[in-house]
N, C-alpha and C. Protein backbone atom coordinates (compact mmCIF):
# COMPACT_ATOMS: atom_id res chain seq x y z
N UNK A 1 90.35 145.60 209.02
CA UNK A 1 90.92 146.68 209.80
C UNK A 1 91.81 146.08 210.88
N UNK A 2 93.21 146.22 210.77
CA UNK A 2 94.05 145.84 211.84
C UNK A 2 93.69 146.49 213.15
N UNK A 3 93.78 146.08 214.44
CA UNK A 3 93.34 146.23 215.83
C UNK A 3 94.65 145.69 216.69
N UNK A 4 95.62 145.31 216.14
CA UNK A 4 96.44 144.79 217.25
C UNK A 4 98.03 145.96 217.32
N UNK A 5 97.25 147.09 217.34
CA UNK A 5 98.93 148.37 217.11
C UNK A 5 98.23 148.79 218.66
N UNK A 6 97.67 148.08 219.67
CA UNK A 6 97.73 148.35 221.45
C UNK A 6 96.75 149.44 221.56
N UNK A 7 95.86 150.06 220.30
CA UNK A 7 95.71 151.50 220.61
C UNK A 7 94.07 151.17 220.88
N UNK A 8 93.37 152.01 222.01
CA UNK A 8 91.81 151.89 222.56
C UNK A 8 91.14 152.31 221.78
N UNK A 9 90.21 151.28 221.02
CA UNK A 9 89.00 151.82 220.17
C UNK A 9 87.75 151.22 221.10
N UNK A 10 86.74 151.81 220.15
CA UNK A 10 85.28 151.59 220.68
C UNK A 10 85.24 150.65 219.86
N UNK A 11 84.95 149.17 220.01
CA UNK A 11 84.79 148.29 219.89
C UNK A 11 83.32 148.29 219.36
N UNK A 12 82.47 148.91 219.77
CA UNK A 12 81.16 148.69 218.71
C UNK A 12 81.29 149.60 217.39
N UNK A 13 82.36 150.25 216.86
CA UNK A 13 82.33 151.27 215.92
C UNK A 13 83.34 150.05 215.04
N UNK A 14 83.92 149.50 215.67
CA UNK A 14 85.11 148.61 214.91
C UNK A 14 83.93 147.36 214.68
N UNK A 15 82.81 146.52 215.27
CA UNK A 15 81.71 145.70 214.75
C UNK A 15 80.64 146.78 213.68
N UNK A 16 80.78 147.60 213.69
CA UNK A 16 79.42 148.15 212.71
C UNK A 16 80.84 148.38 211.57
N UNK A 17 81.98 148.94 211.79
CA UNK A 17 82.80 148.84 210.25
C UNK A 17 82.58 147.50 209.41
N UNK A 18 83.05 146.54 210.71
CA UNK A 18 83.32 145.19 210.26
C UNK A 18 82.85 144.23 209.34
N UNK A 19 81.25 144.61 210.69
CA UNK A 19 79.96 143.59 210.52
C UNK A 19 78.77 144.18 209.70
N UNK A 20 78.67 145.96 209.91
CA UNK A 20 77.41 146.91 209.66
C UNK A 20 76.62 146.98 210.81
N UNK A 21 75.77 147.73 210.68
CA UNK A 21 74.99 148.51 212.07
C UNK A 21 74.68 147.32 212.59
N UNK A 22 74.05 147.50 213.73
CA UNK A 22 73.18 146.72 214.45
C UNK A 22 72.06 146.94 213.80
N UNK A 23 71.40 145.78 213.52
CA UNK A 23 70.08 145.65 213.09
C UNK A 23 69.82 145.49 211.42
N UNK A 24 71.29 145.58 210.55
CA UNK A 24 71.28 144.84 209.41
C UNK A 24 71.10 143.54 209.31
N UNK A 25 70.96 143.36 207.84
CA UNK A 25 71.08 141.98 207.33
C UNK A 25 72.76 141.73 207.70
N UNK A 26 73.62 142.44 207.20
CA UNK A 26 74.80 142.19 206.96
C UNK A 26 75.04 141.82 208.49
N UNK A 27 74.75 142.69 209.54
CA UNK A 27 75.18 142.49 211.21
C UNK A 27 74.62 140.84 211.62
N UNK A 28 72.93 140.55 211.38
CA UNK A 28 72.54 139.75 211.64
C UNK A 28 73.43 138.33 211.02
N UNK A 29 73.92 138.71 209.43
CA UNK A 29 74.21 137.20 209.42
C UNK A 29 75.76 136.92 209.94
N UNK A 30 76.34 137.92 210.53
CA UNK A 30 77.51 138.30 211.00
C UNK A 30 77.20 137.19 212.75
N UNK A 31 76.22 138.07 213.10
CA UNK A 31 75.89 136.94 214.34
C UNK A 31 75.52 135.67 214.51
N UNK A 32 74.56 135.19 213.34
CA UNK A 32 74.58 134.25 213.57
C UNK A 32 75.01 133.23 212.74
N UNK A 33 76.73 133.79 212.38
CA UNK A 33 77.77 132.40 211.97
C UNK A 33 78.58 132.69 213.04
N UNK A 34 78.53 133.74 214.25
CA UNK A 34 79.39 133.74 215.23
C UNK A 34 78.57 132.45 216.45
N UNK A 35 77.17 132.92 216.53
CA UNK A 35 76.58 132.08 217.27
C UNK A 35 76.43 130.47 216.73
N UNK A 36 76.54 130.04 215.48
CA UNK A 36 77.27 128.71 215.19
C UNK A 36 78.49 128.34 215.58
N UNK A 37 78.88 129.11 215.12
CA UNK A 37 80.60 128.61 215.91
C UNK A 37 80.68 128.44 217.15
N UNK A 38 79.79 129.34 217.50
CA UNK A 38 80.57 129.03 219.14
C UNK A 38 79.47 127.73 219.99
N UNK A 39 78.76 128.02 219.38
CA UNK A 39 77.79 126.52 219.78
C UNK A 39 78.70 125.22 219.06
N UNK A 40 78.82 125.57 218.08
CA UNK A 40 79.98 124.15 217.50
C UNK A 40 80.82 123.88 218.86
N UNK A 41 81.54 124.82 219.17
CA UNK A 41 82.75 124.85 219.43
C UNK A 41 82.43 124.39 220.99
N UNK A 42 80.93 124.50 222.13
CA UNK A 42 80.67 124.19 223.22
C UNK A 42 80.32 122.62 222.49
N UNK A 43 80.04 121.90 221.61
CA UNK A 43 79.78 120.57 221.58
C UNK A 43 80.65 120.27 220.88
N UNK A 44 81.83 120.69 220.97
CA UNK A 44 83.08 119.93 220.53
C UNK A 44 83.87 119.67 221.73
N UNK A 45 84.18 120.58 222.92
CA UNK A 45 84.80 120.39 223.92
C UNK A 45 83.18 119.39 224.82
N UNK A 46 82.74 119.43 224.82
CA UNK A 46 81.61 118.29 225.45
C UNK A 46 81.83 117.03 224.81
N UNK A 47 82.27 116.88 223.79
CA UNK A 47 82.59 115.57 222.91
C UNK A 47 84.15 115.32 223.45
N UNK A 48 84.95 115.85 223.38
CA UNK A 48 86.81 115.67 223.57
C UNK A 48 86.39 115.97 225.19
N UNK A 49 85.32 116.23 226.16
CA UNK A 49 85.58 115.66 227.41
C UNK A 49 85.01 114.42 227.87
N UNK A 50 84.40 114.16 227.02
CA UNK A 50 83.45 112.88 227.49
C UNK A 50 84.51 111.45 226.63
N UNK A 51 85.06 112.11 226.04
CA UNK A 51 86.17 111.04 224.95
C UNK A 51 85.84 110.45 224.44
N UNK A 52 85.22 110.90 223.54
CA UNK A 52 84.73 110.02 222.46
C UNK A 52 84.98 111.09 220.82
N UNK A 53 85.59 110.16 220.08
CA UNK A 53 85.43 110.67 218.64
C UNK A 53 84.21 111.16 217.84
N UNK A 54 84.34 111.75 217.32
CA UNK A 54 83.09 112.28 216.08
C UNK A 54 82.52 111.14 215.32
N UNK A 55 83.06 109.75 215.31
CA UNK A 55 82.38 108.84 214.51
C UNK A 55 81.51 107.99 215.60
N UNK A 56 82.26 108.08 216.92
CA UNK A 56 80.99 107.79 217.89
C UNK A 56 80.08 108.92 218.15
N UNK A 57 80.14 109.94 218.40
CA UNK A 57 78.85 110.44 218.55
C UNK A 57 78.23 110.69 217.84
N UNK A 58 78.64 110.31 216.41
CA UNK A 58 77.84 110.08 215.44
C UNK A 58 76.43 109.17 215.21
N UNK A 59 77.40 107.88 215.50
CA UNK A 59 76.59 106.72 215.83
C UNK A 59 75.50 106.65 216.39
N UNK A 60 75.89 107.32 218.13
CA UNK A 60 74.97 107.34 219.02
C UNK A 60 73.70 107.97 218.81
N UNK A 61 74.44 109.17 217.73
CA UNK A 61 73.04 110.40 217.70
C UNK A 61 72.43 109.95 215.77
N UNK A 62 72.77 109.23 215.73
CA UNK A 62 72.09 108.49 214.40
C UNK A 62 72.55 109.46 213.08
N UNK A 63 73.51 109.91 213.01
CA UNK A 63 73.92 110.69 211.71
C UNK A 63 75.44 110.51 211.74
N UNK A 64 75.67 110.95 210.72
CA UNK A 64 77.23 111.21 210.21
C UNK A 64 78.25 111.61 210.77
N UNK A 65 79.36 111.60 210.61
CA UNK A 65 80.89 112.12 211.34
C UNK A 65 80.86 112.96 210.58
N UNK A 66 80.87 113.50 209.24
CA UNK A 66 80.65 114.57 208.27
C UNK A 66 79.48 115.54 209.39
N UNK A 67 78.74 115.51 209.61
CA UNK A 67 77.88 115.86 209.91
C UNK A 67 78.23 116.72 211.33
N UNK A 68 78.11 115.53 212.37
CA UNK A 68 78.86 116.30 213.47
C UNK A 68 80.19 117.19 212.86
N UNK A 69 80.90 116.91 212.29
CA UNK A 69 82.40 117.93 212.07
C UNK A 69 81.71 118.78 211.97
N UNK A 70 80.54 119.13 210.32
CA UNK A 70 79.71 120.78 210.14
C UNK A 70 79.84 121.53 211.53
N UNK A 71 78.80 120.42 212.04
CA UNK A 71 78.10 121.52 213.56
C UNK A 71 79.36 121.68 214.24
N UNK A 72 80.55 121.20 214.60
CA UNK A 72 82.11 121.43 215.57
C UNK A 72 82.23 122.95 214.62
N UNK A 73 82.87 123.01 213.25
CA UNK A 73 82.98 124.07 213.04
C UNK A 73 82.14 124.93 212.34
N UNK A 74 81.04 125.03 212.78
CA UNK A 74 80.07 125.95 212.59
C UNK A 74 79.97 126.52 210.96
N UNK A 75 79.63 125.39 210.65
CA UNK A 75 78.95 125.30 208.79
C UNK A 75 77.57 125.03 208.63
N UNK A 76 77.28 124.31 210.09
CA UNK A 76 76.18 124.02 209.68
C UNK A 76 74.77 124.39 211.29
N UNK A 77 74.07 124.46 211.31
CA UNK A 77 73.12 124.50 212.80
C UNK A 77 72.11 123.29 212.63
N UNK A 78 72.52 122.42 213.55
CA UNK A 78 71.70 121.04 213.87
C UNK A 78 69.82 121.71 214.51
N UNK A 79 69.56 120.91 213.39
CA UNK A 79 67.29 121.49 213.69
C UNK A 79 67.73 120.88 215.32
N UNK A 80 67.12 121.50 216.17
CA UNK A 80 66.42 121.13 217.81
C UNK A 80 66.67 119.80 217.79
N UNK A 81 65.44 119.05 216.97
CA UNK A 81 65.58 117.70 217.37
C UNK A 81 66.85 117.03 217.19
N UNK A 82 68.17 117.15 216.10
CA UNK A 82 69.16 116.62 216.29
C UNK A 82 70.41 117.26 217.13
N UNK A 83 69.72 118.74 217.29
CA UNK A 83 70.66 118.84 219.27
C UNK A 83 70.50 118.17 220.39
N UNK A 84 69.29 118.28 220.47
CA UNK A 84 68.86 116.98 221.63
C UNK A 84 69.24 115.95 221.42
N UNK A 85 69.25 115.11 220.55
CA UNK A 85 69.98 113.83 220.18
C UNK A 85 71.67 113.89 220.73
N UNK A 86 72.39 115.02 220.00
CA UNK A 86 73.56 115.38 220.30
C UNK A 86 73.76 115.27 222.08
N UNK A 87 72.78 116.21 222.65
CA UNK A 87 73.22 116.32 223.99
C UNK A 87 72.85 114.98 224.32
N UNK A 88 72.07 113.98 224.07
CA UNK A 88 71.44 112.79 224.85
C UNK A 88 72.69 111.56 224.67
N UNK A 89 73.57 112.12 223.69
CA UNK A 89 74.59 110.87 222.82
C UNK A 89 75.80 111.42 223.90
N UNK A 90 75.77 112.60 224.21
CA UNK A 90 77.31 113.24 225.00
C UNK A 90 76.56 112.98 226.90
N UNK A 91 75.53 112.09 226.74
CA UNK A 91 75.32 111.90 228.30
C UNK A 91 74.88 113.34 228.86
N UNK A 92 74.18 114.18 228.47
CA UNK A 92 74.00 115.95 228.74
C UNK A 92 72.64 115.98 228.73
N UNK A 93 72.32 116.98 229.35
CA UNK A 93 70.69 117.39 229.57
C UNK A 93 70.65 119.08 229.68
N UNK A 94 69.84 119.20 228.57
CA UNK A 94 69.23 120.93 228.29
C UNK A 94 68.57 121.29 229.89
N UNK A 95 68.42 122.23 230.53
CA UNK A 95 67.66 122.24 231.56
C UNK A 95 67.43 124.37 230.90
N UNK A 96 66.31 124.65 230.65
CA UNK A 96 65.39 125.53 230.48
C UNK A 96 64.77 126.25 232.21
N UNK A 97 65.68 127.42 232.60
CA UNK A 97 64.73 127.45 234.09
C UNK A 97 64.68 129.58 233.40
N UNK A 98 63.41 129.41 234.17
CA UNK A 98 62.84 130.74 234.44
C UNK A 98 63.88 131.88 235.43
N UNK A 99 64.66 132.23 235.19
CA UNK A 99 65.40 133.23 236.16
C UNK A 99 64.45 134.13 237.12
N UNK A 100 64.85 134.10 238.46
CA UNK A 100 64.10 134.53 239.66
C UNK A 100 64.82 135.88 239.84
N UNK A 101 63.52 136.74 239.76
CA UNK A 101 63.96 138.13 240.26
C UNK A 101 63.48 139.18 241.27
């Protein structure tokens, strides 16, 4: 469905055409190849700021340049333990805090 003729839609009626309701299969796997990508795409600019190539942080984090590329463009989702590796190879630390309310 084209969206770029300037004109105001409801933007969740244009994701349930797109994607299907909220709360499908079809919506769910809609989200989470969006939520790969864009996690690729935060440890790709963490990699091109720290300057280092995909065959070094490969190295560092004990797997492949094939491998890292997947996770950059979101083909693939690295298990926990080889994110942590990832963040520990890009010099980065997960920090998990309880939000105060």
């Amino acid at each position: 469905m084209p969206t770029n003729d300037h004109k105001i839609r409801n933007y969740d009626l244009v994701l349930d055409e797109t994607f299907g309701k909220q709360g499908t299969p079809e919506r769910a796997k809609a989200e989470e190849e969006a939520y790969n990508f864009y996690s690729g795409q935060i440890l790709q600019t963490a990699r091109k700021e720290a300057k280092i190539t995909q065959l070094e942080l490969a190295n560092r984090a004990h797997t492949t340049k094939s491998y890292i590329s997947k996770i950059e463009n979101g083909i693939v989702t690295p298990t926990v333990g080889m994110f942590y590796r990832i963040i520990a190879a890009l010099g980065m630390r997960v920090e998990i805090v309880k939000p105060m309310y």
